[in-house]
C-alpha atoms as a PDB file:
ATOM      1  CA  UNK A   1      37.992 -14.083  36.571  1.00  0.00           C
ATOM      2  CA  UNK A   2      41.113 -11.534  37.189  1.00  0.00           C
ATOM      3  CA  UNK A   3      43.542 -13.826  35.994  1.00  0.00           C
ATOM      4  CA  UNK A   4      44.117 -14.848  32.287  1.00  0.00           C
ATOM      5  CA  UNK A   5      43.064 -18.419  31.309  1.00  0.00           C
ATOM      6  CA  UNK A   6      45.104 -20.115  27.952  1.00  0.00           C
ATOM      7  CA  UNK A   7      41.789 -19.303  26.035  1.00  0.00           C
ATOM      8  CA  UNK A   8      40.403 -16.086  27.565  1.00  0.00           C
ATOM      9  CA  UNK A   9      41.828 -13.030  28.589  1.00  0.00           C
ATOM     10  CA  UNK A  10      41.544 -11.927  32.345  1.00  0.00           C
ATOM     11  CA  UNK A  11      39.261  -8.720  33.612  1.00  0.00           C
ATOM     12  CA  UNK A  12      42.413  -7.057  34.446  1.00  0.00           C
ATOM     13  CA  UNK A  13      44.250  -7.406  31.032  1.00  0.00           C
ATOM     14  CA  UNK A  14      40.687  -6.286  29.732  1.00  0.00           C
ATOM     15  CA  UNK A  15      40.716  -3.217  31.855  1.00  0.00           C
ATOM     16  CA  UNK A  16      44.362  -2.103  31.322  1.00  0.00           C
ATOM     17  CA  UNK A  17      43.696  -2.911  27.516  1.00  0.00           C
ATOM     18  CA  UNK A  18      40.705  -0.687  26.889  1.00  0.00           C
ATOM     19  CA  UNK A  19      42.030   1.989  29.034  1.00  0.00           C
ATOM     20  CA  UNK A  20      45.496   2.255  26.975  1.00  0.00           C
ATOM     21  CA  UNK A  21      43.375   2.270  24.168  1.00  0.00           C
ATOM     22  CA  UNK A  22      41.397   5.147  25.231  1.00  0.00           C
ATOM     23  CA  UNK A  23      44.395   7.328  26.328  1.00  0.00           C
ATOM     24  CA  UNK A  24      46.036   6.805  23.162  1.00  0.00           C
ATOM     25  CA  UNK A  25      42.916   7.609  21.086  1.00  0.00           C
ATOM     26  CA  UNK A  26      43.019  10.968  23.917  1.00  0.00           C
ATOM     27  CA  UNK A  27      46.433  11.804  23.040  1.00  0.00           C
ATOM     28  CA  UNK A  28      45.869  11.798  19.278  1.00  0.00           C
ATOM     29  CA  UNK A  29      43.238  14.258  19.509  1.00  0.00           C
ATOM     30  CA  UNK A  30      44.993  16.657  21.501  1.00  0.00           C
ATOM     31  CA  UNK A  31      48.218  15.907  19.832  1.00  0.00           C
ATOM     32  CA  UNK A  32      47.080  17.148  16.281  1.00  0.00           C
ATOM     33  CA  UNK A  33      44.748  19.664  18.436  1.00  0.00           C
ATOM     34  CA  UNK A  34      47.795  21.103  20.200  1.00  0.00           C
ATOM     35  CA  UNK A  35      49.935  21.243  16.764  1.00  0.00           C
ATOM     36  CA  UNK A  36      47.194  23.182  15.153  1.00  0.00           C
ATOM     37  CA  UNK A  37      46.388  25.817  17.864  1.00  0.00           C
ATOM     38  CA  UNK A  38      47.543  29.055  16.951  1.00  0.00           C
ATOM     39  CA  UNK A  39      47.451  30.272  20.024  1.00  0.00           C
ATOM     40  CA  UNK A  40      49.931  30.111  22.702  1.00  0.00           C
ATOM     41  CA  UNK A  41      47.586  29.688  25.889  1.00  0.00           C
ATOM     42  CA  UNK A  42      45.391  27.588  23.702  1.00  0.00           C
ATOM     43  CA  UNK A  43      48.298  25.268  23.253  1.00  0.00           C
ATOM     44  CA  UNK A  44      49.714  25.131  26.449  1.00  0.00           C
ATOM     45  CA  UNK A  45      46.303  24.333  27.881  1.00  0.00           C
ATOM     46  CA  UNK A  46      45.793  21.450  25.614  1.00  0.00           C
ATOM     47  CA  UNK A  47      49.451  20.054  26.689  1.00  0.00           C
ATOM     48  CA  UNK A  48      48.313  20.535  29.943  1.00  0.00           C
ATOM     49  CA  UNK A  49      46.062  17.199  29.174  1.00  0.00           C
ATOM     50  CA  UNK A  50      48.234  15.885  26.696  1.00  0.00           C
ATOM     51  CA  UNK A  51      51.854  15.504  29.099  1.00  0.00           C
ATOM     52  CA  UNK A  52      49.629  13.505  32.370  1.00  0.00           C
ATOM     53  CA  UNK A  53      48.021  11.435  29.892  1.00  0.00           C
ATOM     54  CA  UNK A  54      51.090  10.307  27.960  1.00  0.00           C
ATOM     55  CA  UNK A  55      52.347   9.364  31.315  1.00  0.00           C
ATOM     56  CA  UNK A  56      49.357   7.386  32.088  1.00  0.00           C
ATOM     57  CA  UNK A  57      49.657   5.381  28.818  1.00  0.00           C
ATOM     58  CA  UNK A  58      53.203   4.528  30.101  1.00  0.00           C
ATOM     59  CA  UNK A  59      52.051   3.243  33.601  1.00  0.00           C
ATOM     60  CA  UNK A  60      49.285   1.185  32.153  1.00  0.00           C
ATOM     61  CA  UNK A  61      51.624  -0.400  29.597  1.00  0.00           C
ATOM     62  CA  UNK A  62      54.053  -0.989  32.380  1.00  0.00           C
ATOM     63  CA  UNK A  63      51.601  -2.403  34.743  1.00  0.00           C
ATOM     64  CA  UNK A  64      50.299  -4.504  31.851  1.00  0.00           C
ATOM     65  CA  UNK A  65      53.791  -5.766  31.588  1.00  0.00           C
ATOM     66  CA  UNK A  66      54.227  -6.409  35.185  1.00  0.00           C
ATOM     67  CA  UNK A  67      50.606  -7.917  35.190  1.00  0.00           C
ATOM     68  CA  UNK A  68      51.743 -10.796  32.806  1.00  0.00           C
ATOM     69  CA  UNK A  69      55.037 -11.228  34.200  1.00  0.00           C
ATOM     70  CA  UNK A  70      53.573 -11.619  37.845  1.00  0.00           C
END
């Protein structure tokens, strides 16, 4: 079942759900990785992760949005 139901959620909502949830458990790690790093290069490479996957959080929230709206 892709679509939502009044008493269960859909396989879609699911997916977009646990995958937001994993980015943002992602970005915490190498948010307080990246503020810690001492150096430079270190940093930068860990922002390197950080910046796509922030993005990523935003375009599964939106297409969560657009999934309930639609």
């Amino acid at each position: 079942m892709l679509r939502s139901s009044p008493d269960r959620f859909g396989a879609v909502a699911v997916t977009i759900h646990w995958s937001t949830a994993i980015l943002i458990v992602a970005l915490l790690g190498s948010g307080f990785r990246a503020a810690h790093a001492l150096d430079p290069v270190t940093k930068v490479a860990i922002l390197r992760f950080h910046i796509p996957a922030a993005l990523a959080v935003v375009s599964t929230t939106l297409a969560r949005v657009v999934w309930w709206i639609a």
